[in-house]
N, C-alpha and C. Protein backbone atom coordinates (compact mmCIF):
# COMPACT_ATOMS: atom_id res chain seq x y z
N UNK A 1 54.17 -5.63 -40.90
CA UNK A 1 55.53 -5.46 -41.35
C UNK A 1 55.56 -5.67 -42.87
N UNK A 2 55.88 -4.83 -43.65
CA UNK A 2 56.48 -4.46 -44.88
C UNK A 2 57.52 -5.83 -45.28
N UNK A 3 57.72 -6.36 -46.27
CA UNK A 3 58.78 -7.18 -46.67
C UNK A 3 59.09 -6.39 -48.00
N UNK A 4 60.12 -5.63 -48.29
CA UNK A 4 60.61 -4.74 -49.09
C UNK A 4 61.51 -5.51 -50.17
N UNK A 5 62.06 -6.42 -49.68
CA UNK A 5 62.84 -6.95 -50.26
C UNK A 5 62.74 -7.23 -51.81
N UNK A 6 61.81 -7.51 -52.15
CA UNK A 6 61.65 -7.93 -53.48
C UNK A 6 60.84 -7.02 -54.15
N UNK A 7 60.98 -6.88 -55.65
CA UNK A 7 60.71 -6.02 -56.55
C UNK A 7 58.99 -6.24 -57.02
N UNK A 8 58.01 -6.02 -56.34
CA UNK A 8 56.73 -6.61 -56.63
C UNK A 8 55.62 -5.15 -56.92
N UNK A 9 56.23 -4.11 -56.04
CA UNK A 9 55.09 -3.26 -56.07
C UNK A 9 55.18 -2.62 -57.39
N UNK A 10 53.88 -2.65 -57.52
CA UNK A 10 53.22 -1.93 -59.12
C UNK A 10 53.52 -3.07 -60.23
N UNK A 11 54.00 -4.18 -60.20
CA UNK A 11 53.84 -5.00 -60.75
C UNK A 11 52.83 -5.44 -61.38
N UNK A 12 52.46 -6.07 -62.74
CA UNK A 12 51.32 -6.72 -63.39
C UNK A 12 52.16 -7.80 -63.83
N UNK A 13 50.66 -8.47 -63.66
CA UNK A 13 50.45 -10.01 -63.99
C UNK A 13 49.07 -10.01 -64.34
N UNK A 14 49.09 -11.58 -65.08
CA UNK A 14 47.90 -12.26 -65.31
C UNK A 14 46.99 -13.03 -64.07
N UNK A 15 45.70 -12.29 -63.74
CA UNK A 15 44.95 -13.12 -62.39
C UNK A 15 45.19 -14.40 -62.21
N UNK A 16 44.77 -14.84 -63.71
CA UNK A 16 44.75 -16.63 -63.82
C UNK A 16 45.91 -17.40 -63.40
N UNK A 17 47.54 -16.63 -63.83
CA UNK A 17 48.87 -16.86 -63.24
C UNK A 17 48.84 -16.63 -61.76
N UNK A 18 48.84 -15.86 -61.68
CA UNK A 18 48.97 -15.42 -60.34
C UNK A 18 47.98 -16.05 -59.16
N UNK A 19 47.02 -16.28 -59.54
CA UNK A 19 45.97 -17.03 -58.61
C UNK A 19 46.79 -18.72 -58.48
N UNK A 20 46.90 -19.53 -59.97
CA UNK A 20 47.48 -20.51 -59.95
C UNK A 20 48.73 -20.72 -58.75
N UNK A 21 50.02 -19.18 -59.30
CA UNK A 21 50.83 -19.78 -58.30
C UNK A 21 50.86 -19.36 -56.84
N UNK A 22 50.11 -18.53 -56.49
CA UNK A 22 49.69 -18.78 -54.71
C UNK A 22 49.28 -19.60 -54.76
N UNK A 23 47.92 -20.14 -55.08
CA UNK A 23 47.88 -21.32 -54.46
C UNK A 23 48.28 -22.64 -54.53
N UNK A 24 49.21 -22.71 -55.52
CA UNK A 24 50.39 -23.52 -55.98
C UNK A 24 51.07 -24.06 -54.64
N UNK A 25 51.57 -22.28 -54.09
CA UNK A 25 52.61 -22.18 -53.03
C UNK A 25 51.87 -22.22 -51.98
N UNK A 26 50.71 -22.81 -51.57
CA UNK A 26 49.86 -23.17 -50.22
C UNK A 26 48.89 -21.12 -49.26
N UNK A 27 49.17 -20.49 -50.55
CA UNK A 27 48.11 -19.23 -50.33
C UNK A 27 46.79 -19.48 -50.67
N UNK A 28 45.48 -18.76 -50.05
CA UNK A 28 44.41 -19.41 -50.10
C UNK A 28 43.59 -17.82 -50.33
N UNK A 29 42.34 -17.99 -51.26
CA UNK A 29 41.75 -17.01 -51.76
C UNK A 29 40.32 -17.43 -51.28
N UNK A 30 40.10 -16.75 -50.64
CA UNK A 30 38.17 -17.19 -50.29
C UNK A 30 37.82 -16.27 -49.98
N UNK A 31 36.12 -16.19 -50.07
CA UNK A 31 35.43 -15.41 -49.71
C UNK A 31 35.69 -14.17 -49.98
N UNK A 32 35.95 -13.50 -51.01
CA UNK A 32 36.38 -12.24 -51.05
C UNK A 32 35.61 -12.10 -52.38
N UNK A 33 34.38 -10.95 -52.35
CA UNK A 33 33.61 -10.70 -53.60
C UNK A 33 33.71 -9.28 -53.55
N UNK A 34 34.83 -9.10 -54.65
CA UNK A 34 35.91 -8.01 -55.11
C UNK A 34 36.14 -7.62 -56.42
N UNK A 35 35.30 -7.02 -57.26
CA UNK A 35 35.97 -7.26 -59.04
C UNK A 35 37.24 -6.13 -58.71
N UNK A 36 37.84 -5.52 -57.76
CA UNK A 36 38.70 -4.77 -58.02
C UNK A 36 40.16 -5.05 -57.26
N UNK A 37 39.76 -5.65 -55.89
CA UNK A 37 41.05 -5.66 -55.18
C UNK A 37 40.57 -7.70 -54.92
N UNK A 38 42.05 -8.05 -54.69
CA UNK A 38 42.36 -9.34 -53.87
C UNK A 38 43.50 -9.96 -52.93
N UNK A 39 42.93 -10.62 -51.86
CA UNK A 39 43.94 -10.56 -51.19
C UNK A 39 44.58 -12.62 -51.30
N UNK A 40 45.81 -13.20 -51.07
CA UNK A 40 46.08 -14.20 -51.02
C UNK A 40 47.01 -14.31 -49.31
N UNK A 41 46.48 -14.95 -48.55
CA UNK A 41 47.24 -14.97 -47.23
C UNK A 41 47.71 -16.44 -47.14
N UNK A 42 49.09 -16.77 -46.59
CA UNK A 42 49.73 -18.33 -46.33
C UNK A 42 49.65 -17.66 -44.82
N UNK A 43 49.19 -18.48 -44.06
CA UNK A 43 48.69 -19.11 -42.65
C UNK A 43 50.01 -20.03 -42.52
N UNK A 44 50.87 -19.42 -40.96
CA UNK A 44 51.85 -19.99 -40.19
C UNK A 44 51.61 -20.01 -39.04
N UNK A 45 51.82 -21.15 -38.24
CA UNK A 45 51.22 -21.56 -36.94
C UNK A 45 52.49 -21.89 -36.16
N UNK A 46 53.39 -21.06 -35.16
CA UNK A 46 54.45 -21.54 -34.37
C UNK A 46 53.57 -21.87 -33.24
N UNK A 47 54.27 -22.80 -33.08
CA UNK A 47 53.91 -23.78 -31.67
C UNK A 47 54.74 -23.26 -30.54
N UNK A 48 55.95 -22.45 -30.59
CA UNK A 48 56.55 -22.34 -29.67
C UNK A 48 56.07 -20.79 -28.81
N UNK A 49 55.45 -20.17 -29.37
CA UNK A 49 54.79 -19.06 -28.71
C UNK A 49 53.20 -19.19 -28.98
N UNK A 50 52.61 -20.22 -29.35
CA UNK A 50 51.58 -20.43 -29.97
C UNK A 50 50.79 -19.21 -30.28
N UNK A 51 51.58 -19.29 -31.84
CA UNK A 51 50.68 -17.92 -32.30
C UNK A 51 50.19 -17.96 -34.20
N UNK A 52 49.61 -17.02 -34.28
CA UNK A 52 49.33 -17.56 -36.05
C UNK A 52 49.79 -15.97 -36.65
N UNK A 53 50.13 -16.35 -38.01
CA UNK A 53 50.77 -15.27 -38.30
C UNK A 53 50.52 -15.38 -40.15
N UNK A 54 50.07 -14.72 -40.49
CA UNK A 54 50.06 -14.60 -41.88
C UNK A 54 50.65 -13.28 -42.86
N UNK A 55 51.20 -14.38 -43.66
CA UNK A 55 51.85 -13.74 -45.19
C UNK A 55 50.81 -13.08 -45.88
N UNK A 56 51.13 -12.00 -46.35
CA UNK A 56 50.09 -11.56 -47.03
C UNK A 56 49.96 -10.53 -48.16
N UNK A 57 49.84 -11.33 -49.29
CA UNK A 57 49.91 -10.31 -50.97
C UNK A 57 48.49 -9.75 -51.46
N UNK A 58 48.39 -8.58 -51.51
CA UNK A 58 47.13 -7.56 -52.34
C UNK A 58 47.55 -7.36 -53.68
N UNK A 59 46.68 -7.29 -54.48
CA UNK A 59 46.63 -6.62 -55.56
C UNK A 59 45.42 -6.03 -56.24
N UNK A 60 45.52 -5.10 -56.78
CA UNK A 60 44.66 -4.46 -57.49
C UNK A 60 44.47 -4.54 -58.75
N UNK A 61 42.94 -4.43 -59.73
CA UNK A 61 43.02 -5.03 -60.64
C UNK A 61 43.48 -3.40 -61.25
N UNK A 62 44.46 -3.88 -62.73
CA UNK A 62 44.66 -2.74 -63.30
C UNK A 62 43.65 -2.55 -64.67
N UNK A 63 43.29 -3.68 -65.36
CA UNK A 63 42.19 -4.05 -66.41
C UNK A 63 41.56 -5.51 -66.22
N UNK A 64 40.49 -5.37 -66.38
CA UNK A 64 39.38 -5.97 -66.50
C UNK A 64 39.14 -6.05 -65.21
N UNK A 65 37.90 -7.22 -64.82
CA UNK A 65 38.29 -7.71 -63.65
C UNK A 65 38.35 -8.76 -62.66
N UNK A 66 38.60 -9.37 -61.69
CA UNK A 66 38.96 -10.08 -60.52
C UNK A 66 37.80 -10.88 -60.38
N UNK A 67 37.89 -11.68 -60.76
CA UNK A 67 38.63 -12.89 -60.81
C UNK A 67 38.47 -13.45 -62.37
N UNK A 68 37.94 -13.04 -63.05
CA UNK A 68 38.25 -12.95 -64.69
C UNK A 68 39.89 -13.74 -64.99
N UNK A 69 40.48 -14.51 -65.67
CA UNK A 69 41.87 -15.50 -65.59
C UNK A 69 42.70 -14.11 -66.44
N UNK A 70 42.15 -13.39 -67.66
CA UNK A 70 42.67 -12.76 -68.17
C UNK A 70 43.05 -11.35 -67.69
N UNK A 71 42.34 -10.95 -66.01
CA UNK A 71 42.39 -9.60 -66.28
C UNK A 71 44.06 -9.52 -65.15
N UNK A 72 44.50 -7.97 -65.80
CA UNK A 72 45.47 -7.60 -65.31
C UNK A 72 45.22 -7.14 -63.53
N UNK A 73 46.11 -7.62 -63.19
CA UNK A 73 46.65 -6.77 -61.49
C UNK A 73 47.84 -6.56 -61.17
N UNK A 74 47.79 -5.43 -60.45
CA UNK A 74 48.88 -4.91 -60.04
C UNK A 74 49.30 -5.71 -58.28
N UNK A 75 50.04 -5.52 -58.06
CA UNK A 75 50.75 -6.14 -56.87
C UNK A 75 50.86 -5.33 -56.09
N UNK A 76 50.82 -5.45 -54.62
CA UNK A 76 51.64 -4.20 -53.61
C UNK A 76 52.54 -5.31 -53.01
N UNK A 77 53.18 -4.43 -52.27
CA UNK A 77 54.36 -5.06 -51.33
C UNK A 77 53.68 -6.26 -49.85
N UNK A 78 54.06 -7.36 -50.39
CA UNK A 78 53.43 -8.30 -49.52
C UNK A 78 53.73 -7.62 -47.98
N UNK A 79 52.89 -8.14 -47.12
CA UNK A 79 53.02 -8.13 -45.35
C UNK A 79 52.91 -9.22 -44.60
N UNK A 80 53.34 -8.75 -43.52
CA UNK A 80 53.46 -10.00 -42.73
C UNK A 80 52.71 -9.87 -41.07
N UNK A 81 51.93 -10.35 -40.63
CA UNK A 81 51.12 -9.89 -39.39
C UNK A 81 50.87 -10.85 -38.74
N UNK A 82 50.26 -10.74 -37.41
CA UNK A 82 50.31 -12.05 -36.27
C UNK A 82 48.50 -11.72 -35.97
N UNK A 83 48.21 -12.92 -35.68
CA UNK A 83 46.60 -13.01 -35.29
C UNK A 83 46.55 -12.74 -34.05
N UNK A 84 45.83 -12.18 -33.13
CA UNK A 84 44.95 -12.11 -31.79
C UNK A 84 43.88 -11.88 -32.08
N UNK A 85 43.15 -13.55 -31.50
CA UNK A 85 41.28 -13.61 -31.00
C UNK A 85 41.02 -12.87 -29.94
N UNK A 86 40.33 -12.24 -30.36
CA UNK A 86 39.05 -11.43 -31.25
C UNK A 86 39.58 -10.57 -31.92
N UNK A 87 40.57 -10.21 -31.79
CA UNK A 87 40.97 -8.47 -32.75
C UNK A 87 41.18 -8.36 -33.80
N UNK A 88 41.98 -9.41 -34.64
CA UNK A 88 42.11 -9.56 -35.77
C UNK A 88 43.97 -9.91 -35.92
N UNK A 89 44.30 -9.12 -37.22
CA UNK A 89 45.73 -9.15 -37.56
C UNK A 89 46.34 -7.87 -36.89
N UNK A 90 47.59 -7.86 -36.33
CA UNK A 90 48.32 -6.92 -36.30
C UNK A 90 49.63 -6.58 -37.11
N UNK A 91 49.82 -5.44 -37.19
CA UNK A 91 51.33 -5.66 -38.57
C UNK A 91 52.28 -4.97 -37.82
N UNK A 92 52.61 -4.11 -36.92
CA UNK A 92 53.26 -3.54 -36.59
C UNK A 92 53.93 -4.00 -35.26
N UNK A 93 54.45 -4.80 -35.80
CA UNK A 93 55.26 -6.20 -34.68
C UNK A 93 56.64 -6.41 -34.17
N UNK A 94 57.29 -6.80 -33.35
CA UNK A 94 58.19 -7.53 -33.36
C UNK A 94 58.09 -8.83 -33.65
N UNK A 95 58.62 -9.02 -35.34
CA UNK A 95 58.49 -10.95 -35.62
C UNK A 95 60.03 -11.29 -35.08
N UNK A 96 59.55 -12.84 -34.75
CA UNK A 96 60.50 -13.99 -34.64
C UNK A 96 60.96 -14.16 -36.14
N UNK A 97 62.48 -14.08 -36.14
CA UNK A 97 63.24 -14.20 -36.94
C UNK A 97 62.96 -15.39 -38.06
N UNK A 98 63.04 -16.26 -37.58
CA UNK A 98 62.24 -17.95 -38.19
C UNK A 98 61.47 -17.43 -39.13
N UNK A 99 60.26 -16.64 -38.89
CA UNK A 99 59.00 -16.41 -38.89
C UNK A 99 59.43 -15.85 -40.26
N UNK A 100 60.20 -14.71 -39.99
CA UNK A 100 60.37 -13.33 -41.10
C UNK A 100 61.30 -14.11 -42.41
N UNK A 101 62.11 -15.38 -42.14
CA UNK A 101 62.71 -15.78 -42.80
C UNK A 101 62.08 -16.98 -43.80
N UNK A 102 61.48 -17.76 -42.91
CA UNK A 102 60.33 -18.24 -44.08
C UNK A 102 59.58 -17.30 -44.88
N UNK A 103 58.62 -16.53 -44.16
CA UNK A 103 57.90 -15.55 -45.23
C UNK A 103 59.47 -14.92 -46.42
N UNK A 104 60.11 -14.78 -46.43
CA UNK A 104 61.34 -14.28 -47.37
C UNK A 104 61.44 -15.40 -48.25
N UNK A 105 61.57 -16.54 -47.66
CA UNK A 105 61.80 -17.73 -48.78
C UNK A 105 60.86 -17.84 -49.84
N UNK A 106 59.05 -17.64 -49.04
CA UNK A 106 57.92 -18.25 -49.69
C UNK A 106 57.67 -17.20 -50.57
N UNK A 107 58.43 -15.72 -50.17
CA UNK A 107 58.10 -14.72 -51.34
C UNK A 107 58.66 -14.61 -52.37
N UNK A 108 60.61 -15.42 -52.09
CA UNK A 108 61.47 -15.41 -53.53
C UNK A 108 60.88 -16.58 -54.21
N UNK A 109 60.20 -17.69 -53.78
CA UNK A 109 59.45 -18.58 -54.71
C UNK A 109 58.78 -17.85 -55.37
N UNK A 110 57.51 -17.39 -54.70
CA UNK A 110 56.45 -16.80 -55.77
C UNK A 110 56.61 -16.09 -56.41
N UNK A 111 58.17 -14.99 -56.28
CA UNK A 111 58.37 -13.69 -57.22
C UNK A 111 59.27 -14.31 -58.19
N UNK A 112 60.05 -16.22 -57.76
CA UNK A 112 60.92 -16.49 -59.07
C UNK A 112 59.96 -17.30 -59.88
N UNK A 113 58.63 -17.91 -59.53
CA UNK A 113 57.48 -18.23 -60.63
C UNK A 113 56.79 -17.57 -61.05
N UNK A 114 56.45 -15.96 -60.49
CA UNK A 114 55.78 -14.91 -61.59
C UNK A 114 56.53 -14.39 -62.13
N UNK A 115 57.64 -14.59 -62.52
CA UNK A 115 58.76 -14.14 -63.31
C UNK A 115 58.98 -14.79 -64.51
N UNK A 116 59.10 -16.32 -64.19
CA UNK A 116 59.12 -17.55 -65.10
C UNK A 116 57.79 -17.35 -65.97
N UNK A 117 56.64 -17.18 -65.29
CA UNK A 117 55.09 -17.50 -66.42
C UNK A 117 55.04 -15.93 -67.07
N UNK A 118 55.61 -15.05 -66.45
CA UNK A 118 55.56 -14.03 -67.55
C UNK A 118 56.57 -13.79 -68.74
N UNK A 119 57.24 -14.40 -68.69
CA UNK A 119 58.96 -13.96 -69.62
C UNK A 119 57.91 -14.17 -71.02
């Protein structure tokens, strides 16, 4: 699922910013040996359907590259998807409301602090 809401795609920023505030905001970057694309996923665990479900922002580098602090990336439109072992993520879901409304909160944070470190 698409979260449209906010103004992010084709966006640039600074890696070094942008790395800082995901994982500021509890997003986690590993294992990914990429000089061009990166991904940051926040991991949500409801207990009441016991299921895991992750937030999830890409970007692409537009100059230099990844993971370099200085180089530019572009942003796409964060997603939102649910885990099933063994298969992986799925995106094309019916989410729990809760679910869709936190990911909305945790995205106007991160889009009102990459806003703030770029002005």
């Amino acid at each position: 699922m698409k979260i449209e809401d906010f103004d992010f795609h084709g966006k640039e920023f600074q890696f070094g910013s942008l790395a800082y505030i995901m994982e500021k905001n509890g997003f986690i970057h590993e294992g990914q040996w990429d000089y061009e694309r990166v991904t940051f996923d926040y991991k949500m665990l409801d207990k009441t359907d016991d299921a895991t479900y992750f937030l999830r922002f890409q970007a692409v580098a537009a100059e230099g590259e990844i993971p370099k602090e200085d180089a530019k990336v572009q942003l796409m439109t964060p997603f939102l998807g649910r885990h099933y072992y063994p298969h992986g993520v799925e995106y094309d879901e019916d989410f729990p409301d809760k679910i869709v409304t936190k990911c909305k909160n945790k995205i106007e944070t991160v889009y009102n602090e990459l806003v703030e470190a770029n002005k």
